[in-house]
PDB file of N, CA and C in Angstrom:
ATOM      1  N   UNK A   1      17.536 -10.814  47.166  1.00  0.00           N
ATOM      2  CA  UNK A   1      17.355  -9.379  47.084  1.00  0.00           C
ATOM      3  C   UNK A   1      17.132  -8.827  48.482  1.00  0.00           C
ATOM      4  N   UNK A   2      17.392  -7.708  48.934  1.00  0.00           N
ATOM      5  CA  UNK A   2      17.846  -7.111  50.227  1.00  0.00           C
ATOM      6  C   UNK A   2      16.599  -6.255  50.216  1.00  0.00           C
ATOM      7  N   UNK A   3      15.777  -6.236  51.732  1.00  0.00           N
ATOM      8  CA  UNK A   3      14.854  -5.830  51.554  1.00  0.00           C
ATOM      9  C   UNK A   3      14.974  -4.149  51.511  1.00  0.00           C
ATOM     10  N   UNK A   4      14.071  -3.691  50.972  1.00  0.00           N
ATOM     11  CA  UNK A   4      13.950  -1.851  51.003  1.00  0.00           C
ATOM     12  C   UNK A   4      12.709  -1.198  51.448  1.00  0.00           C
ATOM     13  N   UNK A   5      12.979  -0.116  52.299  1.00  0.00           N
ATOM     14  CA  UNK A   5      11.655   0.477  52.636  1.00  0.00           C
ATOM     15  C   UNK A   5      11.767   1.487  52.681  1.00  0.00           C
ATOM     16  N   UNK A   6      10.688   2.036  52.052  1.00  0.00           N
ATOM     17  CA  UNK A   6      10.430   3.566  51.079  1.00  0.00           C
ATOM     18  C   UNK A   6       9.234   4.275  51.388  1.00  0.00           C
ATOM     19  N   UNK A   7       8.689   4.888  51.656  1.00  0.00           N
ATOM     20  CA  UNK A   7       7.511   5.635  51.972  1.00  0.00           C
ATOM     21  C   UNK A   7       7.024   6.532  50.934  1.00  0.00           C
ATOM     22  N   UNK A   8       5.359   6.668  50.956  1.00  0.00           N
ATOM     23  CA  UNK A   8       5.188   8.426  50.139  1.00  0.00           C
ATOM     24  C   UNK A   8       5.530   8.145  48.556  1.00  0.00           C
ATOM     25  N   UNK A   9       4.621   9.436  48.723  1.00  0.00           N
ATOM     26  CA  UNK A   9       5.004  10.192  47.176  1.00  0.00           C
ATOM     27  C   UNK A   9       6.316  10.474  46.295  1.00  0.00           C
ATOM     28  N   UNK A  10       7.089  10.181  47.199  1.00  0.00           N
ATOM     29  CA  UNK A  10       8.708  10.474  46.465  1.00  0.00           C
ATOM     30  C   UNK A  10       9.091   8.769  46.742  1.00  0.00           C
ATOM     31  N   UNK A  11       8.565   8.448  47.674  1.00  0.00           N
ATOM     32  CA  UNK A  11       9.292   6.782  48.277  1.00  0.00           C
ATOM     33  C   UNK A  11      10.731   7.341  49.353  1.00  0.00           C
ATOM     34  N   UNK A  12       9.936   7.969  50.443  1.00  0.00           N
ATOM     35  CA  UNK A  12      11.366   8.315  50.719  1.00  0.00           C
ATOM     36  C   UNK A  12      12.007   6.889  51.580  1.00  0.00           C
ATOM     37  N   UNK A  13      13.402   7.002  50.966  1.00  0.00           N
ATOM     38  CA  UNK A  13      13.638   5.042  51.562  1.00  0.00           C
ATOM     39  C   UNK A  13      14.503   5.410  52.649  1.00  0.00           C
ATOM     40  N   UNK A  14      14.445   4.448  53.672  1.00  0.00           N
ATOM     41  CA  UNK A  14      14.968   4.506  54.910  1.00  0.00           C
ATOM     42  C   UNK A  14      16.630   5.299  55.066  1.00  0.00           C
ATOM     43  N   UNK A  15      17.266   4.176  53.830  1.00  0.00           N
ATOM     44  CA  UNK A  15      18.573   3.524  53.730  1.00  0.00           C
ATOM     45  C   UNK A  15      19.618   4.769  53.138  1.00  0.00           C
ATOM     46  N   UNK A  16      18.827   5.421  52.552  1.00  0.00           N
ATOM     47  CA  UNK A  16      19.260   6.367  51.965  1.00  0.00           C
ATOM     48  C   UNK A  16      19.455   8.070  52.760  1.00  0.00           C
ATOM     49  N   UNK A  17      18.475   8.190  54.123  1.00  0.00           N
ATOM     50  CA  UNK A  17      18.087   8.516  54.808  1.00  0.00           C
ATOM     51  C   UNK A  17      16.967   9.384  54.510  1.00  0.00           C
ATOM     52  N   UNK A  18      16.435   9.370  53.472  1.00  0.00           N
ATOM     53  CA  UNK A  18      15.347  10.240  53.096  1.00  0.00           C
ATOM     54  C   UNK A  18      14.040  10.440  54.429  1.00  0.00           C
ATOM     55  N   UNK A  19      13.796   8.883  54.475  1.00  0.00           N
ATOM     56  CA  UNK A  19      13.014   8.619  55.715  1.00  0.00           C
ATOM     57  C   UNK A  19      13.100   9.461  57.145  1.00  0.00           C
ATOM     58  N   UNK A  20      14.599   9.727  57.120  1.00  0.00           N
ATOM     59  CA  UNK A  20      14.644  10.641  58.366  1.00  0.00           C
ATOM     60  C   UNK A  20      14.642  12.025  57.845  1.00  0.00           C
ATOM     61  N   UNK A  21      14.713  11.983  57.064  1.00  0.00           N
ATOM     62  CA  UNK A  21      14.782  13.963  56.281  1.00  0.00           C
ATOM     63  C   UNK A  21      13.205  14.090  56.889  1.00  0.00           C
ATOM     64  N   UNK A  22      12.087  13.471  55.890  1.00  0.00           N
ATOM     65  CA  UNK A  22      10.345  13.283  56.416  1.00  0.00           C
ATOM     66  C   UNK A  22      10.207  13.185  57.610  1.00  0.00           C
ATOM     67  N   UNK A  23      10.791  12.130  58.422  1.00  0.00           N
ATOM     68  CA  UNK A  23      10.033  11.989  59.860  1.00  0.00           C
ATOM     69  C   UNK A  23      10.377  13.345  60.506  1.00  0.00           C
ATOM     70  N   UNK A  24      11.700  13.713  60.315  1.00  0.00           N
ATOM     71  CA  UNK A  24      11.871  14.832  60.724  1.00  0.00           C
ATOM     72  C   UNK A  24      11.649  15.876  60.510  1.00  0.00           C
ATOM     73  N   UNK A  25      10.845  16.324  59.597  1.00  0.00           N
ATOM     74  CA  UNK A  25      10.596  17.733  58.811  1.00  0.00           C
ATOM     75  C   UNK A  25       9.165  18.152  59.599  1.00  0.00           C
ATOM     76  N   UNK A  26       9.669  19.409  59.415  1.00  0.00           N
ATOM     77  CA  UNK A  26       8.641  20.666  60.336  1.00  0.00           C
ATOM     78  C   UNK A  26       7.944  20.699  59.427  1.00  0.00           C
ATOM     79  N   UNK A  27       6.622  20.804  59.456  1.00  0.00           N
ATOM     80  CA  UNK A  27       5.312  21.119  58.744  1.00  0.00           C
ATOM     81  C   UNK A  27       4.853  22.724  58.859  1.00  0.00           C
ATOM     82  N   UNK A  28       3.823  22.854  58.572  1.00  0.00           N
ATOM     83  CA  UNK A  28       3.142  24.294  58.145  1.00  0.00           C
ATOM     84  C   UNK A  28       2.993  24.529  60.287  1.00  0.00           C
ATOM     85  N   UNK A  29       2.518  23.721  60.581  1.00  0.00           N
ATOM     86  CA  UNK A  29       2.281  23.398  61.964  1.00  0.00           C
ATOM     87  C   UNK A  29       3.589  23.563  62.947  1.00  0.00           C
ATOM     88  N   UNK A  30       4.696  23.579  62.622  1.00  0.00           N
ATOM     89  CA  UNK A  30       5.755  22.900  63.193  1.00  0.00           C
ATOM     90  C   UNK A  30       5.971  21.923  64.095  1.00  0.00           C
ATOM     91  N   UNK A  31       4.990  21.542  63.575  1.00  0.00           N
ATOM     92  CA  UNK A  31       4.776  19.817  64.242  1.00  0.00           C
ATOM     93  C   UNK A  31       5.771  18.526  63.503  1.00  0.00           C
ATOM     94  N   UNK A  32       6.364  17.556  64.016  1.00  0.00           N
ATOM     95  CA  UNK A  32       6.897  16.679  63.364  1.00  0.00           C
ATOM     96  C   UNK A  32       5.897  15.898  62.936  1.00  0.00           C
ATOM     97  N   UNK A  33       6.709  15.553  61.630  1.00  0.00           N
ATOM     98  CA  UNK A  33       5.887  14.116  60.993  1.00  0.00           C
ATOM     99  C   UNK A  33       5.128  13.214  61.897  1.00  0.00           C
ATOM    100  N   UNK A  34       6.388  12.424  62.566  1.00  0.00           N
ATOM    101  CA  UNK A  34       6.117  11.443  63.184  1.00  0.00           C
ATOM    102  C   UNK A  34       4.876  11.548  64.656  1.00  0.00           C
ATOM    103  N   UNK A  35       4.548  12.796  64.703  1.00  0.00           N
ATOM    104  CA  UNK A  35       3.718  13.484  65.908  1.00  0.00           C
ATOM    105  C   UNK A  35       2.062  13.637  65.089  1.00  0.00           C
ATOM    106  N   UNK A  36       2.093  13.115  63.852  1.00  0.00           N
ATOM    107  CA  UNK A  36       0.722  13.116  63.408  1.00  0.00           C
ATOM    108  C   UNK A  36       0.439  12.271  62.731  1.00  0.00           C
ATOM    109  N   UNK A  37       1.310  10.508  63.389  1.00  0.00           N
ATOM    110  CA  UNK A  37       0.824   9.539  62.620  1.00  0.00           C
ATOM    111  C   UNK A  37      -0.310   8.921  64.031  1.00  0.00           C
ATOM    112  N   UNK A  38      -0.344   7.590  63.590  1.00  0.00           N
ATOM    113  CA  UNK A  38      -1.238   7.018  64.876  1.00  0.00           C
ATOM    114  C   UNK A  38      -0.093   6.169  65.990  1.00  0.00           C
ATOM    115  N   UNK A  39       1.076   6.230  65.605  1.00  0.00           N
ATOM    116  CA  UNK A  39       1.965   6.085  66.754  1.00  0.00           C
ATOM    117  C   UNK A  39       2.192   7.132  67.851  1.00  0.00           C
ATOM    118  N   UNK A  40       1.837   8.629  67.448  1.00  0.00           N
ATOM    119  CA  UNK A  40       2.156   9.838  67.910  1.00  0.00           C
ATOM    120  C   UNK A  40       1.476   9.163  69.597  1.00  0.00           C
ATOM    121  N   UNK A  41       0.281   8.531  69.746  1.00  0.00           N
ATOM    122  CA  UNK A  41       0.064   8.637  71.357  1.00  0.00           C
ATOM    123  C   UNK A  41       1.187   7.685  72.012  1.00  0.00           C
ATOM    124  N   UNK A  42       2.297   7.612  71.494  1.00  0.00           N
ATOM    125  CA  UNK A  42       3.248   6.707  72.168  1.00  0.00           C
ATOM    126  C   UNK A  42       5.188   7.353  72.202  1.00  0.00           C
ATOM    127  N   UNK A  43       4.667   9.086  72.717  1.00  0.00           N
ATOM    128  CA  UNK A  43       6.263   9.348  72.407  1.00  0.00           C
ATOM    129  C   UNK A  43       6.891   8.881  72.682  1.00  0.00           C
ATOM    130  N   UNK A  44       7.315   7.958  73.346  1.00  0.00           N
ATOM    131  CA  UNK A  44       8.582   7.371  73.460  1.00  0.00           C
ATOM    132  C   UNK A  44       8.703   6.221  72.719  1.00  0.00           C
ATOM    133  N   UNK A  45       8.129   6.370  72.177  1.00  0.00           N
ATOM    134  CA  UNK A  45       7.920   5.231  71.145  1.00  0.00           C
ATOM    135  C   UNK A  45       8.343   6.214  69.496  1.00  0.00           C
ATOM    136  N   UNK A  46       7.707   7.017  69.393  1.00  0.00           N
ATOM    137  CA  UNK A  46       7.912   8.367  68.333  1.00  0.00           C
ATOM    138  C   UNK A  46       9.541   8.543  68.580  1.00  0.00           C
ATOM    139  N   UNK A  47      10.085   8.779  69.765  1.00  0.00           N
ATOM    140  CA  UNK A  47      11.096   9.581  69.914  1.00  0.00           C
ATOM    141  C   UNK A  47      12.473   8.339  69.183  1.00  0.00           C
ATOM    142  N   UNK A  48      12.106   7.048  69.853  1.00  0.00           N
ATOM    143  CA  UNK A  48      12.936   5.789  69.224  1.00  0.00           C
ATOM    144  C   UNK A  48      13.162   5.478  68.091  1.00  0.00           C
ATOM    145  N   UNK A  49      11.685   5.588  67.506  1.00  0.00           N
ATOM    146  CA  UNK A  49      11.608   5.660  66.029  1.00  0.00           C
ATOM    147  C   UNK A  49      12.482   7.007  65.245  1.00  0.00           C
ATOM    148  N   UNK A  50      12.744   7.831  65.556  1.00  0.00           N
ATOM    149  CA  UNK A  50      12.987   9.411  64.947  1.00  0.00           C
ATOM    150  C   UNK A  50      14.758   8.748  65.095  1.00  0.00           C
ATOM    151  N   UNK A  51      14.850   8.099  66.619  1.00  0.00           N
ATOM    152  CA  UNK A  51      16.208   7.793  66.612  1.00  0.00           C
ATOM    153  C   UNK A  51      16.643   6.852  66.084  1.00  0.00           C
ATOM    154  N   UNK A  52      16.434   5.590  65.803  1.00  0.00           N
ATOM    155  CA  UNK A  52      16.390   4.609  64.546  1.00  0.00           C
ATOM    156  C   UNK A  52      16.946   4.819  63.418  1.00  0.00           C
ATOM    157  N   UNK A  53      15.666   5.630  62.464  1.00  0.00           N
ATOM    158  CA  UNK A  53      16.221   6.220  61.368  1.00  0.00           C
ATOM    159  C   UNK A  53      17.161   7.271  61.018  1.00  0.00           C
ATOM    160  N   UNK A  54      17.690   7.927  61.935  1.00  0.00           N
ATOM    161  CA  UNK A  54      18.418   8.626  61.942  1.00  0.00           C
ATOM    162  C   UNK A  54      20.091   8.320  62.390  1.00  0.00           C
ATOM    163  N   UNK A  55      19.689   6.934  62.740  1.00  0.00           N
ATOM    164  CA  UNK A  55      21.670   6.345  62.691  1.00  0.00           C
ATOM    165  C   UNK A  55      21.844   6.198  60.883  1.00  0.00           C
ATOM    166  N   UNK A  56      23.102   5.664  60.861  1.00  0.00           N
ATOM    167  CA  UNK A  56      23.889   5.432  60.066  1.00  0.00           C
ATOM    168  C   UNK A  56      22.946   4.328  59.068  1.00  0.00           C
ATOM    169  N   UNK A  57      22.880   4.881  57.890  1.00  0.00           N
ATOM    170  CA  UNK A  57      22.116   4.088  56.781  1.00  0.00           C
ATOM    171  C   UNK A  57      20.456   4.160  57.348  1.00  0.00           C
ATOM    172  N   UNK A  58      20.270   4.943  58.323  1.00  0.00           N
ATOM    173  CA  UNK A  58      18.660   5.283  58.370  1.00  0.00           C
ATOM    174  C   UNK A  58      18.238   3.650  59.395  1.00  0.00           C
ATOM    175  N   UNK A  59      19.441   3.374  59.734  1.00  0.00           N
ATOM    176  CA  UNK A  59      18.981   2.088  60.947  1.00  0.00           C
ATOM    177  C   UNK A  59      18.701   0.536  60.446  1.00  0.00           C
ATOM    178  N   UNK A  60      19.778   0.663  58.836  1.00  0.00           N
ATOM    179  CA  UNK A  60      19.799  -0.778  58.238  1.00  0.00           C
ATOM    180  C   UNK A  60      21.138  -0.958  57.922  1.00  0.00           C
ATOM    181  N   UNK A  61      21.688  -2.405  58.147  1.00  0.00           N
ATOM    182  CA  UNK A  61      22.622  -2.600  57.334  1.00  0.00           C
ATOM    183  C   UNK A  61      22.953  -2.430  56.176  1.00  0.00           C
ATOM    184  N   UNK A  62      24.168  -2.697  55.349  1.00  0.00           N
ATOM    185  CA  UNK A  62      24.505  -2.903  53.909  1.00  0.00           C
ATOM    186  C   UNK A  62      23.802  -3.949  53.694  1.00  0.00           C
ATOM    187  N   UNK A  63      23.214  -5.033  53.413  1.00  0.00           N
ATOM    188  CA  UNK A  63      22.773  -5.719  53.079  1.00  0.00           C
ATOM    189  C   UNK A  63      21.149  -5.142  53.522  1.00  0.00           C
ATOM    190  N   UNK A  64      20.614  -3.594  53.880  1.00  0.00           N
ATOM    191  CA  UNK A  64      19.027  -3.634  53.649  1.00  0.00           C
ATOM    192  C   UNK A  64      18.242  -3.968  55.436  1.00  0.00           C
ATOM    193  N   UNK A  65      18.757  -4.668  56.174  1.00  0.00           N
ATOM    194  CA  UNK A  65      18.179  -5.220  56.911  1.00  0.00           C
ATOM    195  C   UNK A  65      18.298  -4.489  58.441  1.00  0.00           C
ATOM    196  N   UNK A  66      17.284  -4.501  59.240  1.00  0.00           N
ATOM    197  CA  UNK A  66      17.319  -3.717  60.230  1.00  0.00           C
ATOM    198  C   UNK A  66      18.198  -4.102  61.411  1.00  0.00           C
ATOM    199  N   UNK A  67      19.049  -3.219  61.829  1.00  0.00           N
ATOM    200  CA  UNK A  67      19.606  -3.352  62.927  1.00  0.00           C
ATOM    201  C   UNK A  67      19.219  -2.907  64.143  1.00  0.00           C
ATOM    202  N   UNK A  68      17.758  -2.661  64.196  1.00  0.00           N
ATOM    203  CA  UNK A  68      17.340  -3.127  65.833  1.00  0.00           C
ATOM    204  C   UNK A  68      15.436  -3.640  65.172  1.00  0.00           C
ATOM    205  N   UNK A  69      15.344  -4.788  65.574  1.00  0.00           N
ATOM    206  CA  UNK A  69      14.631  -5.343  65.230  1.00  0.00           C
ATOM    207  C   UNK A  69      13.372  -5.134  65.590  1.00  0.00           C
ATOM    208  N   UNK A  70      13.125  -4.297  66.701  1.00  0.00           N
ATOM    209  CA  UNK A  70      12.059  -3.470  67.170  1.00  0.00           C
ATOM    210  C   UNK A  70      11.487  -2.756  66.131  1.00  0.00           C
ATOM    211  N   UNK A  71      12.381  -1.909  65.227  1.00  0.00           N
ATOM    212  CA  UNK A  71      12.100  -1.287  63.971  1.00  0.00           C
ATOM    213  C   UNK A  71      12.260  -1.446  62.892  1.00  0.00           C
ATOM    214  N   UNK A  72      11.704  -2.979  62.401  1.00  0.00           N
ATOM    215  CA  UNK A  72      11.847  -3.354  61.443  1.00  0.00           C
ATOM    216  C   UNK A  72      10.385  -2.809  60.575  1.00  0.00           C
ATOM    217  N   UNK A  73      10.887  -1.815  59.641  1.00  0.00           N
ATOM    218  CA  UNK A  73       9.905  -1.335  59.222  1.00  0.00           C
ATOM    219  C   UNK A  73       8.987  -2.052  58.246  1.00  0.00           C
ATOM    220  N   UNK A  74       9.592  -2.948  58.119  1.00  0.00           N
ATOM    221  CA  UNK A  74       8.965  -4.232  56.236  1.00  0.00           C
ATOM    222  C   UNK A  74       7.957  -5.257  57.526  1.00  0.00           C
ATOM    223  N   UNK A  75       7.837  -4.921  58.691  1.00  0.00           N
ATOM    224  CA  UNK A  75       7.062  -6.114  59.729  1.00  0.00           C
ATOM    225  C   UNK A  75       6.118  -5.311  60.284  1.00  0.00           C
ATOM    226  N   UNK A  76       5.244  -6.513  61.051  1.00  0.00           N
ATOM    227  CA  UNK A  76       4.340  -6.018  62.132  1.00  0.00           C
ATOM    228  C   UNK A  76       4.771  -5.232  63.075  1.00  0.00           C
ATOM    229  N   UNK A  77       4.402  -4.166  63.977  1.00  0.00           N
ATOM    230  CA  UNK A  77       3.684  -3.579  63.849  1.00  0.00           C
ATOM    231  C   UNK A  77       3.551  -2.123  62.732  1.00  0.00           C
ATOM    232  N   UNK A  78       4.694  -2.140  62.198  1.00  0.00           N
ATOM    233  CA  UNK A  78       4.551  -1.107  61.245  1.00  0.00           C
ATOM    234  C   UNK A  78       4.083  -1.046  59.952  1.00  0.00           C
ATOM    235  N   UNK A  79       3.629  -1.913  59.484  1.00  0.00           N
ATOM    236  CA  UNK A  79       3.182  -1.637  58.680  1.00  0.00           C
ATOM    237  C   UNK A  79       1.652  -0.723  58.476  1.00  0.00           C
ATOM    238  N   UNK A  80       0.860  -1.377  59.337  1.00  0.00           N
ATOM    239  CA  UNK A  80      -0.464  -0.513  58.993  1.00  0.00           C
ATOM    240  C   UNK A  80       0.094   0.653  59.049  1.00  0.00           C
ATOM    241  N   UNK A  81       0.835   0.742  60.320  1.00  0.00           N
ATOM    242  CA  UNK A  81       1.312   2.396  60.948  1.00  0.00           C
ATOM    243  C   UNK A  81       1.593   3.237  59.742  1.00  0.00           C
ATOM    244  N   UNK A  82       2.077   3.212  58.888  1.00  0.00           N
ATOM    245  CA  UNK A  82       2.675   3.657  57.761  1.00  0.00           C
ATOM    246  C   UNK A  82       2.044   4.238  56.597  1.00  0.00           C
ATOM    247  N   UNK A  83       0.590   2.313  56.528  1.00  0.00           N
ATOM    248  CA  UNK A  83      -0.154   2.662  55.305  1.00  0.00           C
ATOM    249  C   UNK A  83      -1.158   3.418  56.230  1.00  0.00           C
ATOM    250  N   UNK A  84      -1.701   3.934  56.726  1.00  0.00           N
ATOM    251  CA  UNK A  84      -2.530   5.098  57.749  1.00  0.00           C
ATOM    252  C   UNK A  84      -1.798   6.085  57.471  1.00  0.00           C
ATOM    253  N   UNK A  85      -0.492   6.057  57.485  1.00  0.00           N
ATOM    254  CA  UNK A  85      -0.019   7.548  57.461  1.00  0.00           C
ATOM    255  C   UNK A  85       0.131   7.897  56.228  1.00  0.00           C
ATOM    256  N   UNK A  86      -0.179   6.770  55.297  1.00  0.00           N
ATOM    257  CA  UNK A  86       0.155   6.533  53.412  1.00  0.00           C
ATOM    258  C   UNK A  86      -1.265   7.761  53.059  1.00  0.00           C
ATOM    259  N   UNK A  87      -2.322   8.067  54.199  1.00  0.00           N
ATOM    260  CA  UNK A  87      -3.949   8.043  53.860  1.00  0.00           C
ATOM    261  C   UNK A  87      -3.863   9.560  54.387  1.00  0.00           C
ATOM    262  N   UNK A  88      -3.096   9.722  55.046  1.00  0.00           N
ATOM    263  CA  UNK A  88      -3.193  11.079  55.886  1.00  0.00           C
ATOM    264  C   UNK A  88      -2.971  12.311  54.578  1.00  0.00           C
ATOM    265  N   UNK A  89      -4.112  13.357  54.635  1.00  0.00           N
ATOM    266  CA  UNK A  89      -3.689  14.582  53.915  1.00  0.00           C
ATOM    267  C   UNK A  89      -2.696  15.655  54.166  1.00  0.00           C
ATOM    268  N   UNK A  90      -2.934  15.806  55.558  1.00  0.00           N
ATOM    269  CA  UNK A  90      -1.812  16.246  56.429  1.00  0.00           C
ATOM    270  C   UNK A  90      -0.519  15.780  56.220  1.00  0.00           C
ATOM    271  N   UNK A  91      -0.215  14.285  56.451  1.00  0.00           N
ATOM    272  CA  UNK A  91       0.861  14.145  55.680  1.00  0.00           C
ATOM    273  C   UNK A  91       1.556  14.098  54.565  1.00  0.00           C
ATOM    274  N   UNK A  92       0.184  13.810  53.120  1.00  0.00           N
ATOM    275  CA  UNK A  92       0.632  14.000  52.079  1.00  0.00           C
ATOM    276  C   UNK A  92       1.085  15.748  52.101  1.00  0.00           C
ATOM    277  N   UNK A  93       0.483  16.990  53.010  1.00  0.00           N
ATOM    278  CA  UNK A  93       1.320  18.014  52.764  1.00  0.00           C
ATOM    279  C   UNK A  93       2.909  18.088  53.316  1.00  0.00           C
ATOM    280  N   UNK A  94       3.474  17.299  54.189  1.00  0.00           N
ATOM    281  CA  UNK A  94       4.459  17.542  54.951  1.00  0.00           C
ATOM    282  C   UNK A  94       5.412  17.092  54.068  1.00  0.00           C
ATOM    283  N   UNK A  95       4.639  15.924  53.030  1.00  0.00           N
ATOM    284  CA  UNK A  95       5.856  15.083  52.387  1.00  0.00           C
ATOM    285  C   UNK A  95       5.662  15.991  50.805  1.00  0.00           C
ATOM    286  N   UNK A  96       5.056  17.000  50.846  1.00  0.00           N
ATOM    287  CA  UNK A  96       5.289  18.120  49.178  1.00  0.00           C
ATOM    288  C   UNK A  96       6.004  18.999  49.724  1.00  0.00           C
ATOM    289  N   UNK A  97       5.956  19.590  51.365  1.00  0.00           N
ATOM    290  CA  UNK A  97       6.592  20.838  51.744  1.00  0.00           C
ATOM    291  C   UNK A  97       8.071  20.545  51.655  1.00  0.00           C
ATOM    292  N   UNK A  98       8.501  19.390  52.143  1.00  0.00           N
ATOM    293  CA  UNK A  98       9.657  18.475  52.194  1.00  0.00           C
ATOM    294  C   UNK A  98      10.295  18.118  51.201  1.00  0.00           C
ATOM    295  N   UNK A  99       9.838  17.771  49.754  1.00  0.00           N
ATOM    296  CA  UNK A  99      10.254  17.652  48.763  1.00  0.00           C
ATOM    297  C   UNK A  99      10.259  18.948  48.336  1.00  0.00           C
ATOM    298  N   UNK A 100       9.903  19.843  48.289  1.00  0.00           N
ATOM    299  CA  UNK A 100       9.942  21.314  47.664  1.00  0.00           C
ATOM    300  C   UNK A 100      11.151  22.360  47.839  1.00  0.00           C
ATOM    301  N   UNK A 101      11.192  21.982  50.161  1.00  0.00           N
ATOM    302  CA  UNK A 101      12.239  22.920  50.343  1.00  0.00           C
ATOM    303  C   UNK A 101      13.303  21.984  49.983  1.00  0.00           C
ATOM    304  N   UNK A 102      13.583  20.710  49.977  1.00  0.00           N
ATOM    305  CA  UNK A 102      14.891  19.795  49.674  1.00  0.00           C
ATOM    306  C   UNK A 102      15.088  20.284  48.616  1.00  0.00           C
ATOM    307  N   UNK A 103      14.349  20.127  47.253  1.00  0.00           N
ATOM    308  CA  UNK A 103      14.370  20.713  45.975  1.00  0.00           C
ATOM    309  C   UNK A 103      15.111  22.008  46.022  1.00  0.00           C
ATOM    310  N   UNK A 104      14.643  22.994  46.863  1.00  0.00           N
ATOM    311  CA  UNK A 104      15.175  24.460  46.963  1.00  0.00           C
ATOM    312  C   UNK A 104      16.430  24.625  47.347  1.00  0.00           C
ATOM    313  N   UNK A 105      16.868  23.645  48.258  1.00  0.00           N
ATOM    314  CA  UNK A 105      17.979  23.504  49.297  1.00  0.00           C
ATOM    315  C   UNK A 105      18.917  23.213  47.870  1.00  0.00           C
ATOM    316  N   UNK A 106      19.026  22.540  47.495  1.00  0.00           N
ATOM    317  CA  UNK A 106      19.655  21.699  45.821  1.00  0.00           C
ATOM    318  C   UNK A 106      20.010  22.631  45.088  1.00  0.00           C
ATOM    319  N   UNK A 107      19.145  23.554  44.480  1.00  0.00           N
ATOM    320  CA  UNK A 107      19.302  24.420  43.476  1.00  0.00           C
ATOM    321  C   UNK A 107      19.842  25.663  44.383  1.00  0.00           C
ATOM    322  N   UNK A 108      19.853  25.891  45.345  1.00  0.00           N
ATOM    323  CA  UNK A 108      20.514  27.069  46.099  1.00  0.00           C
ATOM    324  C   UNK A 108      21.790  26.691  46.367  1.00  0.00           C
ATOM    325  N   UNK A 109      21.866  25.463  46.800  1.00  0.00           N
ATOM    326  CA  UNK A 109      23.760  25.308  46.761  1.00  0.00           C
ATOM    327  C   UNK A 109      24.286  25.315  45.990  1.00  0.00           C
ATOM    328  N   UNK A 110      23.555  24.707  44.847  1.00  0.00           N
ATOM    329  CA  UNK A 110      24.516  24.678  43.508  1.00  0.00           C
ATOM    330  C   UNK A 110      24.866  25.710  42.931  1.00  0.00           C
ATOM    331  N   UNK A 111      23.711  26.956  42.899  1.00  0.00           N
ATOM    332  CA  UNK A 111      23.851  28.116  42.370  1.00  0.00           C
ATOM    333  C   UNK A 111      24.479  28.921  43.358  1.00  0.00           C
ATOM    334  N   UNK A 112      24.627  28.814  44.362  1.00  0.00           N
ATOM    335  CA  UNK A 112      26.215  29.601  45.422  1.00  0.00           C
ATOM    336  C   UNK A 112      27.323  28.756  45.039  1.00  0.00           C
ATOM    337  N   UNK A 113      27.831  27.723  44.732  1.00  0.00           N
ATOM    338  CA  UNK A 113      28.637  27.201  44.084  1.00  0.00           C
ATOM    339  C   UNK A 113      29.312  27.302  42.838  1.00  0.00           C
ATOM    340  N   UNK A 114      28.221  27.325  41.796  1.00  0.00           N
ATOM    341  CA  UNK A 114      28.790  27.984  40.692  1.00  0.00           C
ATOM    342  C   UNK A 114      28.663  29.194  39.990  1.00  0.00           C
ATOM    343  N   UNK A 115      27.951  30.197  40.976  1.00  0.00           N
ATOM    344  CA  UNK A 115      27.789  31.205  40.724  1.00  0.00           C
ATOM    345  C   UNK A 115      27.729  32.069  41.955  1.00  0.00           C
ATOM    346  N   UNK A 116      28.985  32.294  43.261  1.00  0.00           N
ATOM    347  CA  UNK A 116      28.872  32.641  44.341  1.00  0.00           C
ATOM    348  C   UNK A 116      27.815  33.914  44.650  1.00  0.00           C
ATOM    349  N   UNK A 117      28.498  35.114  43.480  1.00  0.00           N
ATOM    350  CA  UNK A 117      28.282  36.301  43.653  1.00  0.00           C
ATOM    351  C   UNK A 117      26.829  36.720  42.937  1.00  0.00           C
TER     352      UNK A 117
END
């Protein structure tokens, strides 16, 4: 079985790119996600990560597995990183604002689609 990694309240999974929809989403703050975990004192470290998930399949192969091994998110050092940010309230809001406007984004195309006017 091919490994998967999912985050949050929705599970947003890497592979799918959900993961980068979240890391990337503007908050009430317009602060990024990734700027209010406990990696944030390491932007260039933040900025790699943002770029990672944001290649092709969210920075895993078809078979699940990471193609730069620095960011293998299922390993050390990320994991605590993650479950800390699993604890954050702040982030549990970024990841409802995020699911809400995605939600909105959904039902607004569809309804300009099948109902332009």
């Amino acid at each position: 079985m091919a490994p998967v990694f999912s985050f949050g309240i929705l599970q947003w999974a890497q592979r799918l790119g959900g993961l980068a929809e979240l890391l990337t989403a503007p908050s009430r703050c317009g602060q990024r996600f990734v700027h209010r975990t406990p990696w944030a004192g390491d932007p260039g470290l933040a900025a790699q990560l943002l770029n990672h998930v944001q290649t092709a399949n969210g920075g895993v192969d078809a078979n699940g597995y990471t193609t730069n091994p620095a960011f293998d998110l299922l390993a050390e050092p990320w994991i605590p990183h993650f479950r800390q940010a699993g604890l954050s309230q702040s982030i549990e809001r970024v990841q409802v604002q995020t699911a809400a406007a995605a939600a909105f984004r959904r039902s607004h195309d569809l309804i300009t689609q099948t109902a332009p006017s």
